[in-house]
N, C-alpha and C. Protein backbone atom coordinates (compact mmCIF):
# COMPACT_ATOMS: atom_id res chain seq x y z
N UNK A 1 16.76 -30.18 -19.82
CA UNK A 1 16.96 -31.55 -19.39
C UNK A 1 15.63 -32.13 -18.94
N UNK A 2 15.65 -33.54 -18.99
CA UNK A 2 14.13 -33.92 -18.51
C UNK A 2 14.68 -35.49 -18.06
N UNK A 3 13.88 -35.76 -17.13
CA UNK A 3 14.43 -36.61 -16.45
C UNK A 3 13.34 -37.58 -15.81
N UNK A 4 13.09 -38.96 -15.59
CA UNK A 4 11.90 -39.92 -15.54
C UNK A 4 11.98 -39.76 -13.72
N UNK A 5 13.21 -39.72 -13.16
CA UNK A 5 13.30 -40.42 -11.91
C UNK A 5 13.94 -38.97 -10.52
N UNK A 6 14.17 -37.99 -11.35
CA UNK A 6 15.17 -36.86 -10.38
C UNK A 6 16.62 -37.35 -10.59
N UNK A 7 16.71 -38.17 -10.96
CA UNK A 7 18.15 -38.78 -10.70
C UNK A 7 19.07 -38.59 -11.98
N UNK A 8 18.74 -39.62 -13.05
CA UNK A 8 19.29 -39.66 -14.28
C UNK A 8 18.49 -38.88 -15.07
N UNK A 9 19.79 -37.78 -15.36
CA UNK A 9 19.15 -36.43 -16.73
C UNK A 9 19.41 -36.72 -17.98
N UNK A 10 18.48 -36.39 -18.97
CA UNK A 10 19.00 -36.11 -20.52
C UNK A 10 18.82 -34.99 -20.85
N UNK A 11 19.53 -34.67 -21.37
CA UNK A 11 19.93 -33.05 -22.20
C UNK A 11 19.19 -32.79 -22.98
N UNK A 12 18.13 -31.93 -23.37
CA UNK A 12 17.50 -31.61 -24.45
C UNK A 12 17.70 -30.02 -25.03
N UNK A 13 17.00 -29.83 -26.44
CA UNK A 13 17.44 -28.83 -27.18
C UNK A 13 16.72 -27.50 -26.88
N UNK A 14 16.39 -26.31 -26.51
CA UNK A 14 15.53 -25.85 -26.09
C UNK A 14 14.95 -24.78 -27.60
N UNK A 15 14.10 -24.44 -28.00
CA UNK A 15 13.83 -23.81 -29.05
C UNK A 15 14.94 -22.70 -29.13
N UNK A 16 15.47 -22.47 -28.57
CA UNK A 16 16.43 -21.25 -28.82
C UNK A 16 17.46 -21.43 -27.78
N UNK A 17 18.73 -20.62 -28.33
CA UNK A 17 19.68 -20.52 -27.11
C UNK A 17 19.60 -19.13 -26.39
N UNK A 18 18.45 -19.40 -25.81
CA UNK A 18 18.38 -18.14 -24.66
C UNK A 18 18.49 -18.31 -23.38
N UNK A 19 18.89 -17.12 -22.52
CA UNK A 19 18.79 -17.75 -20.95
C UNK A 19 17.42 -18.28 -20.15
N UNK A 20 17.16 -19.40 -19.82
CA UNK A 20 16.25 -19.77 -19.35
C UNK A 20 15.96 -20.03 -17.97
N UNK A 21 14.75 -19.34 -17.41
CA UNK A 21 14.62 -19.03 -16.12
C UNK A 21 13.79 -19.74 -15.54
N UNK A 22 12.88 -19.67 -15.93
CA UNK A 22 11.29 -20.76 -14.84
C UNK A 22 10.55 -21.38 -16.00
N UNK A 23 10.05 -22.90 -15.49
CA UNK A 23 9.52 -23.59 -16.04
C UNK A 23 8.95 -23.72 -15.26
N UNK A 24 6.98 -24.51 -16.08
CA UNK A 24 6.20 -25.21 -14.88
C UNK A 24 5.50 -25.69 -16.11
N UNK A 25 4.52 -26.67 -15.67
CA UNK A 25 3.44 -27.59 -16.06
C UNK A 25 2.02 -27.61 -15.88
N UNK A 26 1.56 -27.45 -17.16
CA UNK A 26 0.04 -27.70 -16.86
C UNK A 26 -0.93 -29.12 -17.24
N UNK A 27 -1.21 -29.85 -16.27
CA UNK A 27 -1.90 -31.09 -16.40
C UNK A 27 -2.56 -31.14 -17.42
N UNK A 28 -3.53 -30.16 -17.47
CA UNK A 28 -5.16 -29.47 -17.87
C UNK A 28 -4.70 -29.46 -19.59
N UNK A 29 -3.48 -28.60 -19.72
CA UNK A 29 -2.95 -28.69 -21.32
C UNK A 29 -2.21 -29.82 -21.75
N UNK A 30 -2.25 -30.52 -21.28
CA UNK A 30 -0.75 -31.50 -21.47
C UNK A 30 0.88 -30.84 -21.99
N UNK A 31 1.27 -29.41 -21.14
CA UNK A 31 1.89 -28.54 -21.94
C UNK A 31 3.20 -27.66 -20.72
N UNK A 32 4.25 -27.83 -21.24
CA UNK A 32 5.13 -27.53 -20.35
C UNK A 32 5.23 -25.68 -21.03
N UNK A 33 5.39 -24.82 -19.94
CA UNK A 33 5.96 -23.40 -20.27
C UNK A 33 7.45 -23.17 -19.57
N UNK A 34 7.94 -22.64 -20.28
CA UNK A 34 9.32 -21.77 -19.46
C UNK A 34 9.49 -21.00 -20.31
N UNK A 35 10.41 -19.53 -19.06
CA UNK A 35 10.58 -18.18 -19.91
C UNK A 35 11.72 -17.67 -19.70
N UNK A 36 12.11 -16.79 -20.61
CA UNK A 36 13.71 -16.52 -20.20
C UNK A 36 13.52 -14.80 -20.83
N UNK A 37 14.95 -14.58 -20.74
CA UNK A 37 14.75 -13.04 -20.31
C UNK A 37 15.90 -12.51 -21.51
N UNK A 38 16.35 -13.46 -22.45
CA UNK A 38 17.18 -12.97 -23.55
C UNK A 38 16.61 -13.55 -24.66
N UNK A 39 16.64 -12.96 -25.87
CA UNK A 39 16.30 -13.52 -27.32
C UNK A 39 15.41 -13.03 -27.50
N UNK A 40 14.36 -13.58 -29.09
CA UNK A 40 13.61 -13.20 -29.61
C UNK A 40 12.17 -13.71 -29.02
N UNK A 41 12.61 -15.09 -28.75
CA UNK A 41 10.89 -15.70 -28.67
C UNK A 41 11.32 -15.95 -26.98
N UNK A 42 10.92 -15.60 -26.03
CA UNK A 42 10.89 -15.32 -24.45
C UNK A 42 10.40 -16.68 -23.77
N UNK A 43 9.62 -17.08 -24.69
CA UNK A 43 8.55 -18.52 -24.08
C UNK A 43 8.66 -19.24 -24.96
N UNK A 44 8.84 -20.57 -24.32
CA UNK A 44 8.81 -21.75 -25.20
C UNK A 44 8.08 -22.92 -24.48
N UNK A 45 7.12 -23.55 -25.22
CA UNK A 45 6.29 -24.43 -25.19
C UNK A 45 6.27 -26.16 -25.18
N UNK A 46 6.28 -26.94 -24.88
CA UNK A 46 6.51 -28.44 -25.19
C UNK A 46 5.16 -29.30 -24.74
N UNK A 47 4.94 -30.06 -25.47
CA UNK A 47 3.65 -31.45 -24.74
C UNK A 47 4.48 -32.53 -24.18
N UNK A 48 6.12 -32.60 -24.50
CA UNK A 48 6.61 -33.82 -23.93
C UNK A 48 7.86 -33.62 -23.14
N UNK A 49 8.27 -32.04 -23.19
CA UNK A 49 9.53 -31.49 -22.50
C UNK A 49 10.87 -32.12 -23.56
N UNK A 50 10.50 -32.54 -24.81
CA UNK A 50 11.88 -32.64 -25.26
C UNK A 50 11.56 -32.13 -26.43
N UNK A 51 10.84 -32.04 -27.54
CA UNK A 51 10.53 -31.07 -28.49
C UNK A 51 10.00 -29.67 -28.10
N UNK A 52 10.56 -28.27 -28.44
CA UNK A 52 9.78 -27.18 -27.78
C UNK A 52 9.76 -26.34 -29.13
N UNK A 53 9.18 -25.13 -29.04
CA UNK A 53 8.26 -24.14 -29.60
C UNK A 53 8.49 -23.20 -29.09
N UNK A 54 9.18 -22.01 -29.83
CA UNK A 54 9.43 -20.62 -29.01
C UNK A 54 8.15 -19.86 -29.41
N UNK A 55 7.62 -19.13 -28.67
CA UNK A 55 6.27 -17.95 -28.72
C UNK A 55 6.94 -17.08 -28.07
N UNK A 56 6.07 -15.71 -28.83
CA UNK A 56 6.33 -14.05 -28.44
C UNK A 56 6.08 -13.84 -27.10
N UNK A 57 6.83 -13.32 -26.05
CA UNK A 57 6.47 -12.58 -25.40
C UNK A 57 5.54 -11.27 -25.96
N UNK A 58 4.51 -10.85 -25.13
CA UNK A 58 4.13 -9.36 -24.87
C UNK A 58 4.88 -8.70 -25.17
N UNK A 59 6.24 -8.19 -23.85
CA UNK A 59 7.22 -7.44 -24.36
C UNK A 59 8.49 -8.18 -23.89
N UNK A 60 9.57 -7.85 -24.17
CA UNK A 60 10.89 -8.02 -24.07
C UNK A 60 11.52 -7.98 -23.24
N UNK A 61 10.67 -8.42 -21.88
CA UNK A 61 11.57 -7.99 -21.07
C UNK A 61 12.29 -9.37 -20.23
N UNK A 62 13.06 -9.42 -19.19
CA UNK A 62 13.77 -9.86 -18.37
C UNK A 62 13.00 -10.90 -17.03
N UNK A 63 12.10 -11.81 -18.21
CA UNK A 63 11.18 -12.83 -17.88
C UNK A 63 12.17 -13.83 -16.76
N UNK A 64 11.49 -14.01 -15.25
CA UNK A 64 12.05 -14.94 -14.02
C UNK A 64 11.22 -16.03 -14.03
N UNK A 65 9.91 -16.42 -13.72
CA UNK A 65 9.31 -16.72 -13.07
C UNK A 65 7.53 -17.36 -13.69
N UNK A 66 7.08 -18.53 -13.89
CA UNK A 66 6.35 -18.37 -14.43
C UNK A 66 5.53 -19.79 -13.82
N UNK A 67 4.18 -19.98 -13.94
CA UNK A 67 3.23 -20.42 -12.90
C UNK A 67 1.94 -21.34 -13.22
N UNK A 68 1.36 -21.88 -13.25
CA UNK A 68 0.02 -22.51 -13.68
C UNK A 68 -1.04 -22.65 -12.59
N UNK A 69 -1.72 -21.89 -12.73
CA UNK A 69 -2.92 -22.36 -11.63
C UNK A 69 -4.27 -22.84 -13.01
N UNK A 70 -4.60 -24.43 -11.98
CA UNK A 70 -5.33 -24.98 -12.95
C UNK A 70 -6.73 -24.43 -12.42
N UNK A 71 -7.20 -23.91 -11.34
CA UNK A 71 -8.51 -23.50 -10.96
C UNK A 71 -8.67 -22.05 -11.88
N UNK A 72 -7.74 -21.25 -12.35
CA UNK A 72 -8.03 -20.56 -13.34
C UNK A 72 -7.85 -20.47 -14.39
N UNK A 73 -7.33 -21.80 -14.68
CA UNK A 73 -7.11 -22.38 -16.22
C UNK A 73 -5.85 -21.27 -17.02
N UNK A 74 -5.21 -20.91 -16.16
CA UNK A 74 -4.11 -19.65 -16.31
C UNK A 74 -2.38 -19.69 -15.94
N UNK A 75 -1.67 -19.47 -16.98
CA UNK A 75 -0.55 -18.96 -16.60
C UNK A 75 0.03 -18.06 -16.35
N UNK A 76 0.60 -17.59 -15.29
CA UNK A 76 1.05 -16.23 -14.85
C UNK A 76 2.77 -15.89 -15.08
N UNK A 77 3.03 -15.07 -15.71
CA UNK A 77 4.68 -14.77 -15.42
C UNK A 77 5.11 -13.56 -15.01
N UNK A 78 6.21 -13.81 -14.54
CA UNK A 78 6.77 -12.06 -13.66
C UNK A 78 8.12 -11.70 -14.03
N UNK A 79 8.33 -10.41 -14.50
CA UNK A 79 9.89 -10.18 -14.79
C UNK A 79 10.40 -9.57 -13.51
N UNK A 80 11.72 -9.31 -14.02
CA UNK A 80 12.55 -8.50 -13.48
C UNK A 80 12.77 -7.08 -13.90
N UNK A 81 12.57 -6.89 -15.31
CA UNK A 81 12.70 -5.58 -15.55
C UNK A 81 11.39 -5.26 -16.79
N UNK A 82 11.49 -4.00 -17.11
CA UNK A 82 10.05 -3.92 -18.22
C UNK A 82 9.20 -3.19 -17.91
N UNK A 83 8.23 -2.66 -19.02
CA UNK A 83 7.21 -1.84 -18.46
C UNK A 83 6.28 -2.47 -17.61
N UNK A 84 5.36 -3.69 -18.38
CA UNK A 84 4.90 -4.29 -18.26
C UNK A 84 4.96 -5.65 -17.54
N UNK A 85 5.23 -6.04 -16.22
CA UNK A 85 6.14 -6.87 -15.82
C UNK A 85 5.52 -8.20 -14.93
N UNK A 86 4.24 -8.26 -15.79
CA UNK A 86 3.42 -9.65 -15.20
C UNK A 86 2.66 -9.89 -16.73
N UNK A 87 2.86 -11.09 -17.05
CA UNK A 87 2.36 -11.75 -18.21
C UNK A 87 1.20 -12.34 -17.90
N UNK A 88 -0.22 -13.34 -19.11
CA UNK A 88 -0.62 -14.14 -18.46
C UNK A 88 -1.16 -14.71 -20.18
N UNK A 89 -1.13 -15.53 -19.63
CA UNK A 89 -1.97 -16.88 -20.91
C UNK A 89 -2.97 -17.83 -20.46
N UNK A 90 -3.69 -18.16 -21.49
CA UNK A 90 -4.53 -19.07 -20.72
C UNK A 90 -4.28 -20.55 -22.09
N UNK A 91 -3.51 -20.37 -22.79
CA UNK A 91 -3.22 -21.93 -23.91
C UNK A 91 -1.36 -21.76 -23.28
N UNK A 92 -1.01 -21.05 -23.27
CA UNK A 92 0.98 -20.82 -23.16
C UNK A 92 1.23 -20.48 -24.18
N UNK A 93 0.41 -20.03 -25.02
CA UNK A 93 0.75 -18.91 -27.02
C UNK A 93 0.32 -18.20 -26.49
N UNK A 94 -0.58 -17.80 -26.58
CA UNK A 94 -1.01 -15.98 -26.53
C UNK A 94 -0.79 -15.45 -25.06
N UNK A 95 -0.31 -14.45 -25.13
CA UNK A 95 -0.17 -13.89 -23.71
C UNK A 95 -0.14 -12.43 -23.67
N UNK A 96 -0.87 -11.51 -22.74
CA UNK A 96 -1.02 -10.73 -22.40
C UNK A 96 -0.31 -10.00 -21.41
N UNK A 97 0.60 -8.60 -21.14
CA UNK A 97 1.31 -8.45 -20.22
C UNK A 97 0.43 -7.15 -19.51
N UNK A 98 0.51 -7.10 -18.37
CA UNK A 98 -0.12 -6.08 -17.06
C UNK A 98 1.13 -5.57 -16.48
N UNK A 99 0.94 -4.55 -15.91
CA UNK A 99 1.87 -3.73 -14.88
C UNK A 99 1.37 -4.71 -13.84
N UNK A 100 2.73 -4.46 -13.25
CA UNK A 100 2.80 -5.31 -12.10
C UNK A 100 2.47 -4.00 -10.52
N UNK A 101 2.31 -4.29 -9.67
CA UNK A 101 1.93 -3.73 -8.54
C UNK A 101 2.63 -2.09 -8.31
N UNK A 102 4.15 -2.72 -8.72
CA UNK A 102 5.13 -2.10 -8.53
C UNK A 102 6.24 -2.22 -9.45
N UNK A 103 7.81 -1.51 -10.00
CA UNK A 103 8.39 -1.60 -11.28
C UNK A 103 9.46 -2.62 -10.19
N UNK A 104 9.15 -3.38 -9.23
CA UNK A 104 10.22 -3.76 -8.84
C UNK A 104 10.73 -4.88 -9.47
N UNK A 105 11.88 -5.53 -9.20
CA UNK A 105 12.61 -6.76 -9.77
C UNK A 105 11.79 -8.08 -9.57
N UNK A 106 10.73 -8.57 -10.18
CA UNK A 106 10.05 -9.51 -9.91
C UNK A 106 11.01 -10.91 -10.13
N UNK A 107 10.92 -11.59 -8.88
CA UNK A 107 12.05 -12.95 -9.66
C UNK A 107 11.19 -14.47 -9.19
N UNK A 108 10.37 -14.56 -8.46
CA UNK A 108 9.27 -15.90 -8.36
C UNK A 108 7.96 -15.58 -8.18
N UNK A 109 7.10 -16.43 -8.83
CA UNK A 109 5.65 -16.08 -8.54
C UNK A 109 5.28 -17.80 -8.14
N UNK A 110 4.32 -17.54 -7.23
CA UNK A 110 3.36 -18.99 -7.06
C UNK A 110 2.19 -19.28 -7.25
N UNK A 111 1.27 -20.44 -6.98
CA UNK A 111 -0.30 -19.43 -7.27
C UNK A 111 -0.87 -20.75 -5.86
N UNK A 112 -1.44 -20.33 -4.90
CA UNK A 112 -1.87 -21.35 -3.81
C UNK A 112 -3.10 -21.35 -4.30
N UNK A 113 -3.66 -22.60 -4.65
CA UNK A 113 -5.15 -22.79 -4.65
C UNK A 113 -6.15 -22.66 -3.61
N UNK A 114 -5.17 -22.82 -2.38
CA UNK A 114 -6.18 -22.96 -1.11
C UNK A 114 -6.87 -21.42 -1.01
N UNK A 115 -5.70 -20.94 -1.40
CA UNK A 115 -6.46 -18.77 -1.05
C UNK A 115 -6.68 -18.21 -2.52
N UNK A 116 -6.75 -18.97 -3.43
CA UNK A 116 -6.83 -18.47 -4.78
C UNK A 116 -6.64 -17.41 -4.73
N UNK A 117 -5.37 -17.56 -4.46
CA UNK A 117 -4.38 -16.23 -5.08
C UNK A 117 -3.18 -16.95 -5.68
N UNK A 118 -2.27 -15.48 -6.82
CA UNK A 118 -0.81 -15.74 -7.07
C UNK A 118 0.07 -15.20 -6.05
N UNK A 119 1.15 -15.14 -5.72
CA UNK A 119 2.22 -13.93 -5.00
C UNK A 119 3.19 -14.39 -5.33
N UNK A 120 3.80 -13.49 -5.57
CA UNK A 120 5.36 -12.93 -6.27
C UNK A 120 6.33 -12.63 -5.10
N UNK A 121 7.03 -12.15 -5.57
CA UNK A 121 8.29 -11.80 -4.88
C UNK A 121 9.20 -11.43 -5.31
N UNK A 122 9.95 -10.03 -4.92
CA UNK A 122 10.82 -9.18 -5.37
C UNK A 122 12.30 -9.22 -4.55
N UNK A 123 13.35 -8.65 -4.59
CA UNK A 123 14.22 -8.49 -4.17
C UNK A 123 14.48 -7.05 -3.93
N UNK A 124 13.46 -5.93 -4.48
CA UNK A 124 13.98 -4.67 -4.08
C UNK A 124 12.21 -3.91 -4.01
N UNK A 125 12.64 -2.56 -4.07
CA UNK A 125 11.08 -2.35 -3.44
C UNK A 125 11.14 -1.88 -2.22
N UNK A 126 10.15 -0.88 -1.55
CA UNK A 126 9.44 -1.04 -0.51
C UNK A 126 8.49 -1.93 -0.01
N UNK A 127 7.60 -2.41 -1.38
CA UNK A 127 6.63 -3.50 -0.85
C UNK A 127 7.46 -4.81 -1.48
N UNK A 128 8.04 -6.01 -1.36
CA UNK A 128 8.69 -6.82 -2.19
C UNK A 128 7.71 -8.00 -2.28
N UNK A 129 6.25 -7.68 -2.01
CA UNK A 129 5.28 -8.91 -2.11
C UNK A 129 4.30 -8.06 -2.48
N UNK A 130 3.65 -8.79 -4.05
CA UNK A 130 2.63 -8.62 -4.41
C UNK A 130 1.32 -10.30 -5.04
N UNK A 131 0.53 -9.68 -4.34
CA UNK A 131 -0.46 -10.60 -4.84
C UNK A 131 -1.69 -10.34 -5.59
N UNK A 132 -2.11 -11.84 -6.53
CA UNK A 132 -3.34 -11.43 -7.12
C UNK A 132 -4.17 -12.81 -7.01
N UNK A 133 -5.42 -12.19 -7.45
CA UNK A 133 -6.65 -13.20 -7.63
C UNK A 133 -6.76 -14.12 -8.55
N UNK A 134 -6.57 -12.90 -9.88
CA UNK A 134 -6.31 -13.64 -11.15
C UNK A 134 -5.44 -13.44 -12.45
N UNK A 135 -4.03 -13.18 -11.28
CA UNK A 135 -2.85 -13.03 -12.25
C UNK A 135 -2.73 -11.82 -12.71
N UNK A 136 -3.53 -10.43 -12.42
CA UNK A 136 -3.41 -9.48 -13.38
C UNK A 136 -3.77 -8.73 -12.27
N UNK A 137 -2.73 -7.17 -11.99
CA UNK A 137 -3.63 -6.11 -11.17
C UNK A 137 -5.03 -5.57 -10.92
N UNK A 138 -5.67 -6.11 -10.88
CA UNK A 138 -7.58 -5.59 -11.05
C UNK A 138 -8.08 -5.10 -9.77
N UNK A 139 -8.72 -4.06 -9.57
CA UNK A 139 -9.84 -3.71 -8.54
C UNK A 139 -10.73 -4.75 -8.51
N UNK A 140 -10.95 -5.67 -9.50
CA UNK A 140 -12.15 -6.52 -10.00
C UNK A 140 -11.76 -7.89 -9.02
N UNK A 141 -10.34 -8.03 -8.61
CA UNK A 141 -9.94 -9.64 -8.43
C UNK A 141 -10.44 -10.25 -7.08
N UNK A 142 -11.77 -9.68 -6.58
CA UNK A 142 -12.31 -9.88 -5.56
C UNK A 142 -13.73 -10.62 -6.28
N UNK A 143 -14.23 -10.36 -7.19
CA UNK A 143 -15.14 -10.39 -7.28
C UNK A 143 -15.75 -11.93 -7.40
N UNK A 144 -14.81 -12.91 -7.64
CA UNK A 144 -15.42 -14.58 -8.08
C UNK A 144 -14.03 -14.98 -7.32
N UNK A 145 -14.62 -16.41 -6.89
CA UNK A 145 -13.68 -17.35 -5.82
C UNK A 145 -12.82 -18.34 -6.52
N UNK A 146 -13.94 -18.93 -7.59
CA UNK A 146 -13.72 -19.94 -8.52
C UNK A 146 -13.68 -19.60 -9.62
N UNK A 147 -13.52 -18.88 -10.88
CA UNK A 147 -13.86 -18.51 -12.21
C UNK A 147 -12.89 -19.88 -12.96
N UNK A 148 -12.96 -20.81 -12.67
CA UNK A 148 -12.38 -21.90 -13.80
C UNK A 148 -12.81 -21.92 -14.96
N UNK A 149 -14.12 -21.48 -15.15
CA UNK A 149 -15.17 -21.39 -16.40
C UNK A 149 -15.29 -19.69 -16.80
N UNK A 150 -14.76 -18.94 -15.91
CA UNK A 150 -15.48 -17.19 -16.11
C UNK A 150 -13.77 -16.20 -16.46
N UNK A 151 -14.15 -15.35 -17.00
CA UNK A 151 -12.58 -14.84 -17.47
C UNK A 151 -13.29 -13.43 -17.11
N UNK A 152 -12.77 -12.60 -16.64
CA UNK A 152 -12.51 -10.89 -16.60
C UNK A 152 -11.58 -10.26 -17.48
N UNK A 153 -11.92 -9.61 -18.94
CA UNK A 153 -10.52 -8.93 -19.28
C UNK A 153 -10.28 -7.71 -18.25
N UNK A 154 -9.14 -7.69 -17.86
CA UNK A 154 -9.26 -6.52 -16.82
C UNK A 154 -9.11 -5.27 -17.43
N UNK A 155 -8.39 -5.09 -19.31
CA UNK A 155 -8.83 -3.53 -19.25
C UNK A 155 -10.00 -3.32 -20.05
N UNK A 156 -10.83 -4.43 -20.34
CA UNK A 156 -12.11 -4.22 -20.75
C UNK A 156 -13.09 -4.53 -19.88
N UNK A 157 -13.10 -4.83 -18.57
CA UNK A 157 -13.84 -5.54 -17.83
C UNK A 157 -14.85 -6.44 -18.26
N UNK A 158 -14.80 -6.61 -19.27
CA UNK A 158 -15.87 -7.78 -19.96
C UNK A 158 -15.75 -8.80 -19.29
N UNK A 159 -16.56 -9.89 -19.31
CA UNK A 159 -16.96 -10.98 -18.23
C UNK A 159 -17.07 -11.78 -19.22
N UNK A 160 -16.18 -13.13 -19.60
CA UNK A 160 -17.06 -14.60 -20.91
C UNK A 160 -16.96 -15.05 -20.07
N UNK A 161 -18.00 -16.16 -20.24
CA UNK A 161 -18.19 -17.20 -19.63
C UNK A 161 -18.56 -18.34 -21.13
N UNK A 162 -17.36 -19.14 -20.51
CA UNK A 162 -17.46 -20.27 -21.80
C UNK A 162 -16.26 -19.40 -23.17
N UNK A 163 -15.30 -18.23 -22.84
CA UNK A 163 -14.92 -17.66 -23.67
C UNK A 163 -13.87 -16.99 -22.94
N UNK A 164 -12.52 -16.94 -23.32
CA UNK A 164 -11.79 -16.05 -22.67
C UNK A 164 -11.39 -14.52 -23.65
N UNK A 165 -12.32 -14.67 -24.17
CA UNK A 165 -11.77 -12.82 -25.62
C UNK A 165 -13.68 -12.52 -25.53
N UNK A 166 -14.08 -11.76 -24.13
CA UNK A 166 -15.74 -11.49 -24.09
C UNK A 166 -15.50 -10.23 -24.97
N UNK A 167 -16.16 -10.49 -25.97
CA UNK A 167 -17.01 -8.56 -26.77
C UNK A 167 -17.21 -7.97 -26.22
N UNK A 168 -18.50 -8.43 -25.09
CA UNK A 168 -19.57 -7.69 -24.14
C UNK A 168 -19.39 -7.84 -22.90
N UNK A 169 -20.12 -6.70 -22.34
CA UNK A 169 -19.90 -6.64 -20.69
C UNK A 169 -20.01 -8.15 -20.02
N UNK A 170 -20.81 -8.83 -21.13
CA UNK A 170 -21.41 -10.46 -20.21
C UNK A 170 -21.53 -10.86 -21.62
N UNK A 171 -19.97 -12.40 -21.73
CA UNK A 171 -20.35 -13.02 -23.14
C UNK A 171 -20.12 -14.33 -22.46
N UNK A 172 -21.03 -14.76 -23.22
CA UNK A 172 -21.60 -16.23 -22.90
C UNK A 172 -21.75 -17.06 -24.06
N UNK A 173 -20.45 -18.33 -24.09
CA UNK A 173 -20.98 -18.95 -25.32
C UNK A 173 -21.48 -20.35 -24.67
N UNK A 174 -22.26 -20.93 -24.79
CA UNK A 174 -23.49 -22.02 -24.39
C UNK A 174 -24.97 -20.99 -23.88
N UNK A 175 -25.50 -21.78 -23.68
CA UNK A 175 -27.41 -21.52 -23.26
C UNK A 175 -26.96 -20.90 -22.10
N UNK A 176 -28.17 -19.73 -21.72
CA UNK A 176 -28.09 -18.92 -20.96
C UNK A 176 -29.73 -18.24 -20.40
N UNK A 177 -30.09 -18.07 -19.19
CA UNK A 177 -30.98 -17.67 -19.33
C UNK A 177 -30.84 -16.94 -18.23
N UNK A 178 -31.35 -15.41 -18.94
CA UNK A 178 -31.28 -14.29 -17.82
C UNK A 178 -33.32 -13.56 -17.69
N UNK A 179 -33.39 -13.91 -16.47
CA UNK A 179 -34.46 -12.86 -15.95
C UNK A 179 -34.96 -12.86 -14.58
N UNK A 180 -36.38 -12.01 -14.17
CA UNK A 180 -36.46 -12.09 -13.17
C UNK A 180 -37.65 -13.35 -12.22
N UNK A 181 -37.14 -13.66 -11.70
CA UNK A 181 -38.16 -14.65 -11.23
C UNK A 181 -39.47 -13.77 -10.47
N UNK A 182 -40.63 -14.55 -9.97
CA UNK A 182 -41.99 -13.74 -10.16
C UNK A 182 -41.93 -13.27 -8.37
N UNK A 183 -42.26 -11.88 -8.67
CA UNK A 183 -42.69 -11.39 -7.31
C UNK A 183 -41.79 -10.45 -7.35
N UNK A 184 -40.07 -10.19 -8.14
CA UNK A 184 -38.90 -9.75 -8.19
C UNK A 184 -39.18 -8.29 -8.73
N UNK A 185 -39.19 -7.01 -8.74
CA UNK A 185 -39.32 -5.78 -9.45
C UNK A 185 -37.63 -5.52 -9.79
């Protein structure tokens, strides 16, 4: 459904008849995501919320919850069940899934810009709150405050800048200049 005012709804078609769980919006794409946790295509896509586009999940699992933080130019999602049970994209097509902290029942994630972090939230568990830096479990998610422009793959640790798929330890697509300034050994 999509609606101009909160008030008066219209019904729309959703790429599939699957159960559908969390939707959110990204300014930055002009591009609505929501994910659901039955069918073939898990995520579905729209620029206007009334035509949509189903895309692959990672894996198959029992998708709740899903997020946009525009300071990392990133979408985050969290299941409930699955191996793999935190997603992330940076267009809302391609997406990548991470173990989540813990195998618990993930059912909302948020992302606060003020602490650039995400946190989730479970219903079972010993720990039922997990958080991240940049959407993905990393030892690394300490390392940059702002990366709006810088991407970490976390199981390659590669670093792009200007690139979110880095080759190299440090990929850089625009001008770049690395050395030492004078007096520096």
């Amino acid at each position: 459904m999509t609606s101009s005012d909160g008030i008066t709804w219209t019904a729309r078609t959703a790429a599939a008849a699957n159960t559908w769980y969390g939707v959110c919006w990204s300014p930055e794409l002009q591009l609505f995501c929501a994910v659901s946790h039955t069918g073939t295509s898990r995520i579905m896509t729209s620029s206007n919320g009334i035509t949509w586009t189903g895309r692959t999940a990672p894996e198959a699992n029992d998708w709740k919850s899903v997020v946009w933080s525009p300071q990392l130019s990133l979408f985050c999602a969290v299941a409930k069940s699955g191996t793999n049970r935190v997603m992330f994209s940076h267009d809302g097509i391609n997406w990548k899934a991470r173990a989540a902290s813990a195998t618990n029942q993930w059912y909302s994630i948020c992302w606060s810009p003020e602490l650039s972090m995400f946190c989730a939230v479970s219903n079972d568990g010993s720990a039922r709150v997990m958080t991240s830096k940049y959407g993905v479990p990393t030892k690394y998610n300490s390392l940059l405050t702002a990366p709006s422009k810088i991407y970490i793959d976390p199981s390659s640790v590669n670093v792009g800048i200007g690139t979110t798929t880095p080759s190299y330890r440090l990929d850089v697509i625009d001008n770049a200049r690395i050395g030492l300034a004078s007096g520096n050994a």
